[in-house]
C-alpha atoms as a PDB file:
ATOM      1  CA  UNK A   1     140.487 -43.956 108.917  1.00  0.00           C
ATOM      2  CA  UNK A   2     139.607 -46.925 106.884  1.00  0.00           C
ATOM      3  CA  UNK A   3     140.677 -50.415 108.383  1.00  0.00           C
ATOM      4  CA  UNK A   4     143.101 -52.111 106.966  1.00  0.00           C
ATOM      5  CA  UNK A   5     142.263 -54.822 104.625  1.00  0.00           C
ATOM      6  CA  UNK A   6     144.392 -58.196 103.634  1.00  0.00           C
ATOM      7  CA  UNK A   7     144.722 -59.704 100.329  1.00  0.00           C
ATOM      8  CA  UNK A   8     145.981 -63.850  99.717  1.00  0.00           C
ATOM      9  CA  UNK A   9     149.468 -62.344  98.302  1.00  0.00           C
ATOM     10  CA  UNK A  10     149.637 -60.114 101.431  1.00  0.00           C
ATOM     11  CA  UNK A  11     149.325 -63.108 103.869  1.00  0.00           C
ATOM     12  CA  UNK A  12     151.680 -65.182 101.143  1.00  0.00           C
ATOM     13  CA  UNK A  13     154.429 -62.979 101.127  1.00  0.00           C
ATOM     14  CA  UNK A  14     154.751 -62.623 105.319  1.00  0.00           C
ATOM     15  CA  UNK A  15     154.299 -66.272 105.650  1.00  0.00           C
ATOM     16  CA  UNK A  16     156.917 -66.923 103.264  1.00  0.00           C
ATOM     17  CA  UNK A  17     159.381 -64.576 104.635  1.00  0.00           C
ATOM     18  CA  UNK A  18     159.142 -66.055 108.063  1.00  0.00           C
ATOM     19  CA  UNK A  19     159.399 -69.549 106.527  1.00  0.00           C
ATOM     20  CA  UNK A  20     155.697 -71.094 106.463  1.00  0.00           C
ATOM     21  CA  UNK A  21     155.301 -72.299 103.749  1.00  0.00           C
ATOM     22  CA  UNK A  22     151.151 -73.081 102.592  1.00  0.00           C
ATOM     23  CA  UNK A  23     148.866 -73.236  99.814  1.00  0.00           C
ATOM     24  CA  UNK A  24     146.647 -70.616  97.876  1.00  0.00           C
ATOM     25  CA  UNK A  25     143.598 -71.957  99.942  1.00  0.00           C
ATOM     26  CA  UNK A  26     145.398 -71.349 102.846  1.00  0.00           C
ATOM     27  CA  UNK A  27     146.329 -68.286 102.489  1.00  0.00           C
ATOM     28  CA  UNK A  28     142.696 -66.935 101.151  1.00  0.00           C
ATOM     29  CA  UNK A  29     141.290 -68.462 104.216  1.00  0.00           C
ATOM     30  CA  UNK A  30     143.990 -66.415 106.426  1.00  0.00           C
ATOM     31  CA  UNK A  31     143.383 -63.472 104.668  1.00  0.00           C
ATOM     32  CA  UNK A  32     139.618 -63.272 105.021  1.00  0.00           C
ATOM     33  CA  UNK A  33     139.831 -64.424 108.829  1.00  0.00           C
ATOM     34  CA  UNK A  34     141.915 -61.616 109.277  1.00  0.00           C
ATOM     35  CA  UNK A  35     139.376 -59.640 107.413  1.00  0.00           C
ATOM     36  CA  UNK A  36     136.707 -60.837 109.775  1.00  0.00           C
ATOM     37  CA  UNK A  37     138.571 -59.922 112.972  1.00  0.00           C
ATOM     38  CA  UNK A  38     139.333 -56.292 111.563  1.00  0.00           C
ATOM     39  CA  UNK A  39     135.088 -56.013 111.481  1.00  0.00           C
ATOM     40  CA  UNK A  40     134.350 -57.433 114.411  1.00  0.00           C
ATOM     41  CA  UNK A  41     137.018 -55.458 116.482  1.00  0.00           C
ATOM     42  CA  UNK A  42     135.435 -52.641 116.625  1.00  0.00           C
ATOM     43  CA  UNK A  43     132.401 -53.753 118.476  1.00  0.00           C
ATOM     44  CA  UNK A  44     133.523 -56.561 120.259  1.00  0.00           C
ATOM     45  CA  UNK A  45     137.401 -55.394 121.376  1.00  0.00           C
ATOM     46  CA  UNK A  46     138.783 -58.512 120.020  1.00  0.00           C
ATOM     47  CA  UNK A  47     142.414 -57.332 119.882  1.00  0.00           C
ATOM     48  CA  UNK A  48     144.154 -54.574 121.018  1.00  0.00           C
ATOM     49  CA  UNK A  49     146.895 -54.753 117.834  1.00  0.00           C
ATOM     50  CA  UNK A  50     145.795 -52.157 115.019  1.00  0.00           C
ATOM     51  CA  UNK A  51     148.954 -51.792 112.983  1.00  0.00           C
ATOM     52  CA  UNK A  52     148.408 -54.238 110.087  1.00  0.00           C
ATOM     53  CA  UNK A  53     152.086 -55.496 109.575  1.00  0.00           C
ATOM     54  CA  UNK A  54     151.630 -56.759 113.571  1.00  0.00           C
ATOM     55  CA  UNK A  55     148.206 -58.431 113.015  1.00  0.00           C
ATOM     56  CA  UNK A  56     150.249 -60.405 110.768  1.00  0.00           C
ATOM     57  CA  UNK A  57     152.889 -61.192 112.650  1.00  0.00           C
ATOM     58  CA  UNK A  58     151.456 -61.518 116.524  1.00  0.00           C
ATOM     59  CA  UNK A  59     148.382 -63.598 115.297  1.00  0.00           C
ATOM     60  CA  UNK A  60     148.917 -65.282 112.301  1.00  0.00           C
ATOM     61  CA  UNK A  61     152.778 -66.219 111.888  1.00  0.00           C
ATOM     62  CA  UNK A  62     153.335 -66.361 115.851  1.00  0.00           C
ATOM     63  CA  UNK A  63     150.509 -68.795 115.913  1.00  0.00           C
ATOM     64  CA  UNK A  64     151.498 -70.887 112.970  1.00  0.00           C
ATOM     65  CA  UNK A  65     155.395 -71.364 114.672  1.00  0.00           C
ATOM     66  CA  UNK A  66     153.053 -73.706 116.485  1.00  0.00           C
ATOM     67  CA  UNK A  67     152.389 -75.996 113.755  1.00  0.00           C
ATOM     68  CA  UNK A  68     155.165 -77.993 113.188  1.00  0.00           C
ATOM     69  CA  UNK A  69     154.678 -79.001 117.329  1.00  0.00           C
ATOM     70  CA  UNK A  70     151.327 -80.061 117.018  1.00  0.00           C
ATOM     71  CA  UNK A  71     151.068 -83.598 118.845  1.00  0.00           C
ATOM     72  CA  UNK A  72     148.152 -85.836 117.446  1.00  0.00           C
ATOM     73  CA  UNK A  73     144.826 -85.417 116.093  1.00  0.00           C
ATOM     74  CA  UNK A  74     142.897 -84.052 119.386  1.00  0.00           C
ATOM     75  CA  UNK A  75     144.025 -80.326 120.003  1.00  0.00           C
ATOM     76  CA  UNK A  76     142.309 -78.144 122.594  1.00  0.00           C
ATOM     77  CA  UNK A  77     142.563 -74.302 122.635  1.00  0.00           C
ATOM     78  CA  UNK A  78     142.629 -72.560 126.036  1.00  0.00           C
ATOM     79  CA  UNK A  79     140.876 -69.117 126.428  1.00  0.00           C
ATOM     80  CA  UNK A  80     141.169 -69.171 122.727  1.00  0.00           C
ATOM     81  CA  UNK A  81     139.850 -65.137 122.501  1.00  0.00           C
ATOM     82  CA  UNK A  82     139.375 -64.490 119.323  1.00  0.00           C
ATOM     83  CA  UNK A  83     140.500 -67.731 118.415  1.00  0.00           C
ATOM     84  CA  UNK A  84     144.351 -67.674 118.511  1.00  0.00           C
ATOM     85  CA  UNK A  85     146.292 -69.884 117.975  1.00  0.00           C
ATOM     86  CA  UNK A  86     143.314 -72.342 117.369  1.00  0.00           C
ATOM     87  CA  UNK A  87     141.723 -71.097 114.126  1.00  0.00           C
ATOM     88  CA  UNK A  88     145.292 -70.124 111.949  1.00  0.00           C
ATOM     89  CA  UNK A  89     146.708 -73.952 113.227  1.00  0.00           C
ATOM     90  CA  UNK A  90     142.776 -75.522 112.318  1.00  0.00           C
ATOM     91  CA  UNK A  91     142.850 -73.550 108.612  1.00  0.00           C
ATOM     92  CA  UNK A  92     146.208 -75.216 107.907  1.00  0.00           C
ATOM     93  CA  UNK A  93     145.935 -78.474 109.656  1.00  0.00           C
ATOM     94  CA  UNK A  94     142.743 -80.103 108.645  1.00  0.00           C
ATOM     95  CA  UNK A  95     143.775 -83.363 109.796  1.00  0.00           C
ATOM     96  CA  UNK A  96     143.383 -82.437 113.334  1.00  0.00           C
ATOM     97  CA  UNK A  97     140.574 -81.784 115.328  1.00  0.00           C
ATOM     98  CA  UNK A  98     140.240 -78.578 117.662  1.00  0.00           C
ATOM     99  CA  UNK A  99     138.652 -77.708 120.313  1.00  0.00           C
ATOM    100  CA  UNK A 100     138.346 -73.298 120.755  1.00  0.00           C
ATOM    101  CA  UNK A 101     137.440 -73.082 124.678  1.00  0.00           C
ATOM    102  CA  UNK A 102     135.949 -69.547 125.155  1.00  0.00           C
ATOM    103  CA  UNK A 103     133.878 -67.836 127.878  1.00  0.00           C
ATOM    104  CA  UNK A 104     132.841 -65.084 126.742  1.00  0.00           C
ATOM    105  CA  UNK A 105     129.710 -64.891 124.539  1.00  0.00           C
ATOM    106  CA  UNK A 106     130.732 -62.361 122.664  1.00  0.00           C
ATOM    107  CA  UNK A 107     134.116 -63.502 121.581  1.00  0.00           C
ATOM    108  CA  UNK A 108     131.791 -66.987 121.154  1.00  0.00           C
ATOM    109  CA  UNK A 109     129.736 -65.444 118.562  1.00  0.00           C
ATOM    110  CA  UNK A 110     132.673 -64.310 116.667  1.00  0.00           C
ATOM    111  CA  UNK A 111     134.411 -67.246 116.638  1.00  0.00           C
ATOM    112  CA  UNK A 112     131.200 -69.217 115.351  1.00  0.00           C
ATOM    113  CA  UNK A 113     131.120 -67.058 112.384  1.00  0.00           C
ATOM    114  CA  UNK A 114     134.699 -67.612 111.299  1.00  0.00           C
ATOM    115  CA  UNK A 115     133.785 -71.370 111.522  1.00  0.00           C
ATOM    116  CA  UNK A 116     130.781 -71.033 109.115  1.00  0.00           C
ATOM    117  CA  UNK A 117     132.126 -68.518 107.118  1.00  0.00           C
ATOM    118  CA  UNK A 118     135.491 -70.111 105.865  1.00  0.00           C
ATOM    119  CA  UNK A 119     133.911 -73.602 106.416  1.00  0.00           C
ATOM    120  CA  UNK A 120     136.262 -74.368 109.295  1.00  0.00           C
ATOM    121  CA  UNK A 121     134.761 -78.260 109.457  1.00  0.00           C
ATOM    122  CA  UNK A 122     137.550 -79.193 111.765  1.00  0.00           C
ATOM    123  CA  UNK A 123     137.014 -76.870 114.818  1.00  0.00           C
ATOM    124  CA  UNK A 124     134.545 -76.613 117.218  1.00  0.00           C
ATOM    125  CA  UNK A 125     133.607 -74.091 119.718  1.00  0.00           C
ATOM    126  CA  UNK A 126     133.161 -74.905 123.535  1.00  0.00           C
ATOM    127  CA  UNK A 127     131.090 -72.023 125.201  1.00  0.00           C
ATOM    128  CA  UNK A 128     132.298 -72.785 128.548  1.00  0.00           C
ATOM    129  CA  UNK A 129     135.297 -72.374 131.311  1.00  0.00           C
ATOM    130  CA  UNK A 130     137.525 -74.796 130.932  1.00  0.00           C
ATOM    131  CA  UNK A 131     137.344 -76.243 134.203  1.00  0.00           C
ATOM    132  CA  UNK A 132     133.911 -76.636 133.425  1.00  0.00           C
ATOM    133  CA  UNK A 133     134.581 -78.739 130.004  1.00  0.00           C
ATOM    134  CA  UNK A 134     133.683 -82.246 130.131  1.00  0.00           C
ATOM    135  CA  UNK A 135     136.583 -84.657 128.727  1.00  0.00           C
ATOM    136  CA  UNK A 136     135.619 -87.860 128.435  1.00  0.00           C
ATOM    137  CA  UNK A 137     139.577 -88.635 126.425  1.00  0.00           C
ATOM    138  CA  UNK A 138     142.329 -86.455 126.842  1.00  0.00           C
ATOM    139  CA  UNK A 139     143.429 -84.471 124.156  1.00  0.00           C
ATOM    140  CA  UNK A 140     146.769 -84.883 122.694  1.00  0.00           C
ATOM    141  CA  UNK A 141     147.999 -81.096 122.760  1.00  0.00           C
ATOM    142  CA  UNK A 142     146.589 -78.596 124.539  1.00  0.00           C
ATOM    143  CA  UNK A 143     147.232 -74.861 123.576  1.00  0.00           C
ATOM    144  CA  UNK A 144     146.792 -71.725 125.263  1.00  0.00           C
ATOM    145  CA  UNK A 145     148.040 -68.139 124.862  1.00  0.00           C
ATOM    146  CA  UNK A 146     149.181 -66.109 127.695  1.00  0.00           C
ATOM    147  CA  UNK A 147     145.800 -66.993 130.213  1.00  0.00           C
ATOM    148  CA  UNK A 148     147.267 -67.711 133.008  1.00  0.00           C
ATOM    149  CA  UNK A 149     150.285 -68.357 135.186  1.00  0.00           C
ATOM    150  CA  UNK A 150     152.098 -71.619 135.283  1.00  0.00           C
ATOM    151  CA  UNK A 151     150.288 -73.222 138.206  1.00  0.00           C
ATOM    152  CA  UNK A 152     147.011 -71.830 137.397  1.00  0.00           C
ATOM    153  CA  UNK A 153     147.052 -73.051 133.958  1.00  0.00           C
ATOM    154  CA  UNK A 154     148.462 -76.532 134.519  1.00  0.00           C
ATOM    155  CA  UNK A 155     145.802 -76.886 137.673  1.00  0.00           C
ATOM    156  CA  UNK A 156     142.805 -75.488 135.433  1.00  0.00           C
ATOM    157  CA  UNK A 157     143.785 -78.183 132.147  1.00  0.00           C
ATOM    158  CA  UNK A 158     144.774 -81.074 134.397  1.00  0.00           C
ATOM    159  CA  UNK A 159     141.483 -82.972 133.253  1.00  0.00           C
ATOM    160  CA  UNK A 160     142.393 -82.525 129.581  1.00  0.00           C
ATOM    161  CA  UNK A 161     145.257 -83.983 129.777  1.00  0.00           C
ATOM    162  CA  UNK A 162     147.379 -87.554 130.186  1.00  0.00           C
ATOM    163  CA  UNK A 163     150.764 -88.986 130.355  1.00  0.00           C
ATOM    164  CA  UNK A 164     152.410 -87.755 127.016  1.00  0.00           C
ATOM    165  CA  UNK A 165     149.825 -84.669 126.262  1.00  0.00           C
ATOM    166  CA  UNK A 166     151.596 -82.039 125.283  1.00  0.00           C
ATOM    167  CA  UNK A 167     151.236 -78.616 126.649  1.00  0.00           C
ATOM    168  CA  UNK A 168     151.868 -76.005 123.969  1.00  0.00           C
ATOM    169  CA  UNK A 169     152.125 -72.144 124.771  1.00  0.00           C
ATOM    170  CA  UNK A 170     152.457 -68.525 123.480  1.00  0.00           C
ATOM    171  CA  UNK A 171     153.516 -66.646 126.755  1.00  0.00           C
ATOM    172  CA  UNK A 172     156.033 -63.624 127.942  1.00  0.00           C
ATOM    173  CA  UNK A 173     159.823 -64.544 128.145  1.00  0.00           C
ATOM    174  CA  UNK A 174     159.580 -64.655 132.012  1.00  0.00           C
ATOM    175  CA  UNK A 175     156.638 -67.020 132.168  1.00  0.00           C
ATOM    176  CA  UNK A 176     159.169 -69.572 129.561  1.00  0.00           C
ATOM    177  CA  UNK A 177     161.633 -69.477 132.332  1.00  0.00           C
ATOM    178  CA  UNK A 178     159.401 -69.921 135.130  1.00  0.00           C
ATOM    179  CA  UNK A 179     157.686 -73.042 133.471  1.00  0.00           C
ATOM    180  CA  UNK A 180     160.752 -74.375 133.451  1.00  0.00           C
ATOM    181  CA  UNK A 181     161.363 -73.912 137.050  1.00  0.00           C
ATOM    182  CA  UNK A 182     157.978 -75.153 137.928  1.00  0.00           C
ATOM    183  CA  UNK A 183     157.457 -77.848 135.468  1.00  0.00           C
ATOM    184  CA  UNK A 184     158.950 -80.661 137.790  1.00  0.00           C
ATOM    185  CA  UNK A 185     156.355 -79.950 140.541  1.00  0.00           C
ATOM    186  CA  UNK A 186     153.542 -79.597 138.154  1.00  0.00           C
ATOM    187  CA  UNK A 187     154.256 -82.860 136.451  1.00  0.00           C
ATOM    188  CA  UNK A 188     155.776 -81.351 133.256  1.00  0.00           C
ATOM    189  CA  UNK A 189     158.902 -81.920 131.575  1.00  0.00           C
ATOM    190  CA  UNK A 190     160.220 -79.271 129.286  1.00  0.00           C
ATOM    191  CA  UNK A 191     160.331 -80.462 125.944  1.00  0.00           C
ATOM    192  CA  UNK A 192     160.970 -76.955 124.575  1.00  0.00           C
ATOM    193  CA  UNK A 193     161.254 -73.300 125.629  1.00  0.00           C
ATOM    194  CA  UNK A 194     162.113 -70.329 123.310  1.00  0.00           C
ATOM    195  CA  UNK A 195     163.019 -67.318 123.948  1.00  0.00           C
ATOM    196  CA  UNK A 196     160.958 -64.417 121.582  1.00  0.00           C
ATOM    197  CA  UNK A 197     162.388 -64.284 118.511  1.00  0.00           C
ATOM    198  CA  UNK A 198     162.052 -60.314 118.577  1.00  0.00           C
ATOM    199  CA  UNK A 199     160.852 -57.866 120.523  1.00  0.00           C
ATOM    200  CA  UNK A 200     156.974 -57.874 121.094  1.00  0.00           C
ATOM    201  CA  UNK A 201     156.882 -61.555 120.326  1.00  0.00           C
ATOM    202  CA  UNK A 202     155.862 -64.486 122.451  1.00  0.00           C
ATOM    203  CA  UNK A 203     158.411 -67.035 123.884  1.00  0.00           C
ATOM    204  CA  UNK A 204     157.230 -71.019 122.691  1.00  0.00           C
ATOM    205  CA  UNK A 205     156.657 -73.155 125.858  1.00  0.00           C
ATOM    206  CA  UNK A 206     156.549 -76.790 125.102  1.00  0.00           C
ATOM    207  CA  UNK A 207     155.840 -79.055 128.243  1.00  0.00           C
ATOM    208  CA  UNK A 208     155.255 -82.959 128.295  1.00  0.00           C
ATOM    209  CA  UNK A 209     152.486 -84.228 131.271  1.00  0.00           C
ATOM    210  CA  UNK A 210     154.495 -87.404 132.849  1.00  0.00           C
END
């Protein structure tokens, strides 16, 4: 079975039905990052999605609902994987500056090669934990897609962060609610938290460090 393979119009026509509106560039750029992470999968287990209509959906328009949230020019991506949400949000935001935070060498090479390929000049890859990252000024959003539970996550970022960085998340419908039991005692306030828009879909956490 051949993998699927996505066209500009393809990525133009889902976008535009869920309301994201973006240029011809940015929808080539989509496309053939899409096209990458169909190659790659097969040897380096990037994603576990195969149907093409929910590649679409779970990793490009899921990742660009975060868009219009995006605090500031400094963004860091958490256990970015194969680069989700950071490299959909860098293609279409080139005004900002990302940081993909990724452990694993593999998932490192990939994401290298989607940089130089589409000439992704805003994003940068940090081979490293994140605990381990060195932060000399925090970043202005941090990002991160279901990696880890709400203490866990706001313990392992605390150094990226300052008063008024904005925590941004992709996470399960239970994890939404229990960030915003927890956000209090973590030194969050709740800025946002949506429930999935359908089934299979991520609920959009949006937390404020006071």
């Amino acid at each position: 079975m051949q993998p699927p393979h996505f066209d500009p119009a393809r990525i133009a026509r889902a976008l535009d039905a869920a309301g994201q509106r973006f240029g011809p560039d940015e929808h080539a750029r989509l496309a053939e990052y899409l096209n990458l992470l169909v190659k790659w999968n097969a040897a380096y287990n990037l994603t576990g999605i195969r149907d093409p209509d929910a590649l679409v959906d779970r990793h490009l328009v899921e990742s660009l609902e975060l868009a219009p949230l995006l605090r500031g020019t400094r963004i860091a991506d958490v256990g970015t994987g194969a680069g989700l949400p950071g490299i959909p949000l860098a293609i279409v935001a080139p005004d900002r500056h990302f940081v993909l935070i990724e452990i694993r060498a593999k998932r490192v090479r990939f994401l290298r090669h989607v940089v130089a390929t589409l000439g992704i000049r805003n994003a940068e890859i940090a081979h490293t934990r994140v605990e381990d990252l060195r932060c000399e000024h925090a970043f202005d959003t941090v990002l991160a897609r279901a990696v880890a539970p709400p203490a866990e996550l706001a313990a392992m970022t605390r150094h990226l962060t300052a008063p008024g960085t904005v925590l941004l998340l992709l996470t399960a419908a239970r994890l939404g609610e229990e960030w915003r039991e927890k956000a209090a005692a973590l030194e969050l306030r709740p800025v946002r938290i949506d429930a999935p828009g359908k089934p299979g879909r991520s609920a959009i956490v949006m937390l404020e460090r006071i």
